[in-house]
C-alpha atoms as a PDB file:
ATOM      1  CA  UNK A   1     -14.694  26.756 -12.648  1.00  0.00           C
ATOM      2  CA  UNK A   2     -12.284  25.062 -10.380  1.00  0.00           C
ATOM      3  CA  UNK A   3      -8.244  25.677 -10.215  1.00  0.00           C
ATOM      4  CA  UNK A   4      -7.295  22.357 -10.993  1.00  0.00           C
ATOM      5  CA  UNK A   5      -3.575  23.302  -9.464  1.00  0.00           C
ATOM      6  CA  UNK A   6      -5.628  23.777  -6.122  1.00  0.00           C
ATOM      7  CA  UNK A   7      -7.421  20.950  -6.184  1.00  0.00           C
ATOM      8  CA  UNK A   8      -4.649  18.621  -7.066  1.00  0.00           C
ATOM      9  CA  UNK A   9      -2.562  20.140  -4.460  1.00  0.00           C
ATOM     10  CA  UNK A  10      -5.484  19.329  -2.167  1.00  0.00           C
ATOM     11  CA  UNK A  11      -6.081  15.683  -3.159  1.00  0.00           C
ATOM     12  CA  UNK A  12      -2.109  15.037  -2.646  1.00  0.00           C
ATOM     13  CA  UNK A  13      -2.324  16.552   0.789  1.00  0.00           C
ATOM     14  CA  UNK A  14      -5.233  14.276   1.625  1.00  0.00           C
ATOM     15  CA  UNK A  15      -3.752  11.646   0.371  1.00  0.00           C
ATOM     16  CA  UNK A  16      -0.770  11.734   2.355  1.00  0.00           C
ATOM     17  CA  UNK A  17      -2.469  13.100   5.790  1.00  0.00           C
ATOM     18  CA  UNK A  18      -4.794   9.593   5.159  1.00  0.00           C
ATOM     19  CA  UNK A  19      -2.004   7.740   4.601  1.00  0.00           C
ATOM     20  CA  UNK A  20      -0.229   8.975   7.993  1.00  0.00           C
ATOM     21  CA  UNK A  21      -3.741   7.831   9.726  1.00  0.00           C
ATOM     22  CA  UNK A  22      -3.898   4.669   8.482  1.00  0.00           C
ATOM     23  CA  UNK A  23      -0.239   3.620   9.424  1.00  0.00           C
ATOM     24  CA  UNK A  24      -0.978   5.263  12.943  1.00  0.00           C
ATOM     25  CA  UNK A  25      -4.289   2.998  13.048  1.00  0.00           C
ATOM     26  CA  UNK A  26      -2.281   0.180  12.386  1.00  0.00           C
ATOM     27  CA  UNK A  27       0.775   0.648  14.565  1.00  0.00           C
ATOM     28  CA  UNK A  28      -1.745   1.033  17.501  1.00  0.00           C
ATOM     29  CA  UNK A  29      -3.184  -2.620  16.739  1.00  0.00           C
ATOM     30  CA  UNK A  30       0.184  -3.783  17.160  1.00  0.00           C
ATOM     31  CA  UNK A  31       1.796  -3.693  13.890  1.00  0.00           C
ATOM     32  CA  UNK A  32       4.928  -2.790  12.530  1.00  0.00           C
ATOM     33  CA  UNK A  33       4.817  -0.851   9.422  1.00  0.00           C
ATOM     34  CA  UNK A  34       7.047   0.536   7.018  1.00  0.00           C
ATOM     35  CA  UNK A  35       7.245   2.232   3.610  1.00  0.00           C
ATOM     36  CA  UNK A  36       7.154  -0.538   0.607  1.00  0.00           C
ATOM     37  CA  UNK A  37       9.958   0.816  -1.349  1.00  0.00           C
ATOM     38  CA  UNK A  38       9.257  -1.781  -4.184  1.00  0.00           C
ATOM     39  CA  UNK A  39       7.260  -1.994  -7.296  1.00  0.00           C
ATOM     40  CA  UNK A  40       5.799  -4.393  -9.695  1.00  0.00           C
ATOM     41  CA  UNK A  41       6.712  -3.837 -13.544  1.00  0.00           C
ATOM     42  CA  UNK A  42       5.181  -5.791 -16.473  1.00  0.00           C
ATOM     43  CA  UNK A  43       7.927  -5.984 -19.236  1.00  0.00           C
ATOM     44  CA  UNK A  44       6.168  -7.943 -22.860  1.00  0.00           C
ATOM     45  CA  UNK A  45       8.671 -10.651 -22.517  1.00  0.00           C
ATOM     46  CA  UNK A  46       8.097 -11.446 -18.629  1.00  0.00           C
ATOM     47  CA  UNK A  47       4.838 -12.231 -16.947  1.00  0.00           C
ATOM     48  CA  UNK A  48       5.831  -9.386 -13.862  1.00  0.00           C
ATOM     49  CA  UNK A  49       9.132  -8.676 -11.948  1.00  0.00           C
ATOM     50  CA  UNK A  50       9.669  -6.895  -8.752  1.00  0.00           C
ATOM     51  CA  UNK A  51      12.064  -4.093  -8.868  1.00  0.00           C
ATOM     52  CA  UNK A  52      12.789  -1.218  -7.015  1.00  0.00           C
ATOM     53  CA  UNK A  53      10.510   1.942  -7.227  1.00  0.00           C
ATOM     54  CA  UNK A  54      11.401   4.951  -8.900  1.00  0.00           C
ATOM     55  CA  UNK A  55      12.032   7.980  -7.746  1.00  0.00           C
ATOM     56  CA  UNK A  56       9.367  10.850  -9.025  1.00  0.00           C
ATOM     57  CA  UNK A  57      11.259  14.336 -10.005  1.00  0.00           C
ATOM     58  CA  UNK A  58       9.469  17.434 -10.201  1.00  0.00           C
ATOM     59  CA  UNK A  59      11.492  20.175 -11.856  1.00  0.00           C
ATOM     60  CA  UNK A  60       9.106  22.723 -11.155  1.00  0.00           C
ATOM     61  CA  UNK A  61       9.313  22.784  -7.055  1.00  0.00           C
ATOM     62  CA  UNK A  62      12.656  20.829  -7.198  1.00  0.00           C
ATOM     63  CA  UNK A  63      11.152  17.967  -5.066  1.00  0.00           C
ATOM     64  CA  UNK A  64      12.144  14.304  -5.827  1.00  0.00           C
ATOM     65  CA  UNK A  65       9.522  12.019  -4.507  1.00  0.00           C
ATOM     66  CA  UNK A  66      10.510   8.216  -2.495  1.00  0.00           C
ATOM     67  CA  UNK A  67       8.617   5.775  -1.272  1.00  0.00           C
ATOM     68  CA  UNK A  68       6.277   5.447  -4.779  1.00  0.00           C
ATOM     69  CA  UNK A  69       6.352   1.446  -4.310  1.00  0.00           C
ATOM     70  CA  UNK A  70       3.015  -0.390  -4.758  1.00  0.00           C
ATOM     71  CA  UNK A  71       1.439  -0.981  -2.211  1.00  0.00           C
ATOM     72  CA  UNK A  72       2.045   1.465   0.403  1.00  0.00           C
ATOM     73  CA  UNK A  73       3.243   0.057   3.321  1.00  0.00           C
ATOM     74  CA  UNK A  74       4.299  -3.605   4.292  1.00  0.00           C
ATOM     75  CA  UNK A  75       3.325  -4.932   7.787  1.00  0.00           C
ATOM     76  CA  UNK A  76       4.610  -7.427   9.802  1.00  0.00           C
ATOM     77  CA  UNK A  77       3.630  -8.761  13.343  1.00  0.00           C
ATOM     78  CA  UNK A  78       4.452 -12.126  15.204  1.00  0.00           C
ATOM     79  CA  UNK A  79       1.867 -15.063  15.729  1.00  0.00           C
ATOM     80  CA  UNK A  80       1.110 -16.177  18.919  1.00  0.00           C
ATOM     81  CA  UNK A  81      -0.582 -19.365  18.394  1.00  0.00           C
ATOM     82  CA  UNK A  82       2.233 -20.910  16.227  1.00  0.00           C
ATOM     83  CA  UNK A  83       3.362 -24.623  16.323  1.00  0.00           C
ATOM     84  CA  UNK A  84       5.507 -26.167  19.238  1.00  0.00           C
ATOM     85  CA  UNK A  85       8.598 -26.257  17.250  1.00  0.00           C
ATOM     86  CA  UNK A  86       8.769 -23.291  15.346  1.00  0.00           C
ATOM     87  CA  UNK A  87      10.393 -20.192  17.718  1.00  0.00           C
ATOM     88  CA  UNK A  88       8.942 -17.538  15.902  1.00  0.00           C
ATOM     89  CA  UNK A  89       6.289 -16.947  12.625  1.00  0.00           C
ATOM     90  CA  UNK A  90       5.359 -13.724  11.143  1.00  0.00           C
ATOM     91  CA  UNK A  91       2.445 -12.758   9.012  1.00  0.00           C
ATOM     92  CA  UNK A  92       3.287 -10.517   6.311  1.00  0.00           C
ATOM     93  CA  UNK A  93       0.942  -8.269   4.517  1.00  0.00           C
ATOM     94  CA  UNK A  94       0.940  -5.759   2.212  1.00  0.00           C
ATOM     95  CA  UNK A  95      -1.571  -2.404   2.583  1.00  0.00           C
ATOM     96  CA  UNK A  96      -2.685   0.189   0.172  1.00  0.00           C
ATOM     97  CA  UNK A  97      -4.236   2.730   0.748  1.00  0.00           C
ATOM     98  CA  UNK A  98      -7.275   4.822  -1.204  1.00  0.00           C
ATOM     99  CA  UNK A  99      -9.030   6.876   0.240  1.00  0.00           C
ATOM    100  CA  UNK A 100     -12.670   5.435  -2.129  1.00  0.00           C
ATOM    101  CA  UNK A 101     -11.025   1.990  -1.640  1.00  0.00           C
ATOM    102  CA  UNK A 102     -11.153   1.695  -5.804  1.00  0.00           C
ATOM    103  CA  UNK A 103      -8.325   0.094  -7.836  1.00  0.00           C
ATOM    104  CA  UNK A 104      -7.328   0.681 -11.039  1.00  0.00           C
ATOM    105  CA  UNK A 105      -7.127  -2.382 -13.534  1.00  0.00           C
ATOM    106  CA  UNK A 106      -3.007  -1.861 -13.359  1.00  0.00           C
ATOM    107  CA  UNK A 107      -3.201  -1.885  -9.237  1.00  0.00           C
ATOM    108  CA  UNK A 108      -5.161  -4.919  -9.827  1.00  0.00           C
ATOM    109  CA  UNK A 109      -3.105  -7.016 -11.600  1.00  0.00           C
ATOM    110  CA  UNK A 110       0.195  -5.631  -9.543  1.00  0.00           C
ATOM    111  CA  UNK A 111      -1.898  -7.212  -6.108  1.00  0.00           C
ATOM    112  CA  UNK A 112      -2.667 -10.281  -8.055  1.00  0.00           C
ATOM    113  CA  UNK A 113       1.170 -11.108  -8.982  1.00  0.00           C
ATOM    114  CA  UNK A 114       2.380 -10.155  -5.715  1.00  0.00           C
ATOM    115  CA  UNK A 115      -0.234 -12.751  -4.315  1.00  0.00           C
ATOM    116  CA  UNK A 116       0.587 -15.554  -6.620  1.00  0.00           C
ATOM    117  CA  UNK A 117       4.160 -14.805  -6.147  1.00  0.00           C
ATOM    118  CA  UNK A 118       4.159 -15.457  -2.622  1.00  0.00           C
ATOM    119  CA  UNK A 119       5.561 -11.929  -1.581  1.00  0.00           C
ATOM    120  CA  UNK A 120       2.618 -11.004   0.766  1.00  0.00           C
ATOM    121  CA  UNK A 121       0.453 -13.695   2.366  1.00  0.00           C
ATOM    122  CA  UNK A 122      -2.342 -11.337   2.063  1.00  0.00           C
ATOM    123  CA  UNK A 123      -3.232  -7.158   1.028  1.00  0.00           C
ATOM    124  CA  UNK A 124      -5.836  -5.514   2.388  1.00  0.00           C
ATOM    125  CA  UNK A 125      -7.146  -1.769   0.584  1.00  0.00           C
ATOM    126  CA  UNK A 126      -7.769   0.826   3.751  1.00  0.00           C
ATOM    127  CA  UNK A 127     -10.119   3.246   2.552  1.00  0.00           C
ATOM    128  CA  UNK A 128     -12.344   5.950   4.926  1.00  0.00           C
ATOM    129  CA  UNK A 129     -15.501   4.503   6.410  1.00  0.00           C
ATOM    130  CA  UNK A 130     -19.345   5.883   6.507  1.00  0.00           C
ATOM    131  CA  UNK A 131     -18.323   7.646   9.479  1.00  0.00           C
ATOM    132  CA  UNK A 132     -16.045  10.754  10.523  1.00  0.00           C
ATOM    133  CA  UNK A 133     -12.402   9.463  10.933  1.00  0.00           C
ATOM    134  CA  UNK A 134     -13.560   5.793  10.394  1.00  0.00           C
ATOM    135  CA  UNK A 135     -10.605   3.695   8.610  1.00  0.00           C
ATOM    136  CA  UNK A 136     -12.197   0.098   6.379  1.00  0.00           C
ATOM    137  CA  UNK A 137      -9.802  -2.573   5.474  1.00  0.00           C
ATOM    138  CA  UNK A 138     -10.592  -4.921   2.714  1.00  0.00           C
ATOM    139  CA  UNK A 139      -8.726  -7.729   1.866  1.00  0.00           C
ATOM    140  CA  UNK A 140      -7.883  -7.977  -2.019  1.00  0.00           C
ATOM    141  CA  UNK A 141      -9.111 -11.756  -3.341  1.00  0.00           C
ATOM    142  CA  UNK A 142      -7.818 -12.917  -6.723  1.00  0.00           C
ATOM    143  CA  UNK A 143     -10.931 -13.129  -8.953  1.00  0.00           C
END
């Protein structure tokens, strides 16, 4: 039978050591990343409302959690081939990260406001590849 305190200690750590590669992968391609510090919430009298994320307390190690926005991380770079009049564009993204590349029915729905709301002109899901160290993206498309 297996510890489940183990294991879930082990899945967090993996999670977070994945996480660290993907934003490395990233940064080496030339983006700029940082921590999404934001968070969708569905309220029954609003159809979805960004707000910040909240902070995760755990009174048993005394550790208070940041960064728990969805997605991960937001990434920006600069376009090169932009119009003649325009002195600089940015594309904007959004990236989760999951190690299966699977998302829940609630992640869903969070990527598919954020898209219709114009706060991301795209997300893409980073999950591990068939090989050893390999790191997929996936865009997310609204069904």
């Amino acid at each position: 039978m297996a510890d489940m305190k183990k294991q879930g200690r082990k899945n967090r750590t993996n999670g977070r050591d994945f996480e660290v590669k993907v934003r490395h992968n990233l940064e080496g391609k030339g983006w700029i990343v940082c921590k999404w510090q934001n968070n969708v919430e569905f309220m029954p009298d609003t159809a979805g409302k960004l707000i910040p994320a909240r902070r995760k307390y755990n009174p048993f190690t005394k550790f208070c959690s940041f960064g728990n926005g969805f997605p991960d991380f937001i990434a920006h770079r600069e376009i090169t081939n932009k119009p003649n009049n325009v002195s600089k564009m940015y594309e904007v993204m959004g990236i989760e990260v999951k190690s299966k590349g699977y998302l829940d029915k609630e992640e869903r729905e969070k990527c598919e406001w954020i898209l219709k709301n114009n706060i991301f002109s795209k997300i893409l899901i980073a999950s591990k590849g068939e090989k050893r160290g390999e790191i997929e993206f996936e865009e997310f498309k609204i069904k």
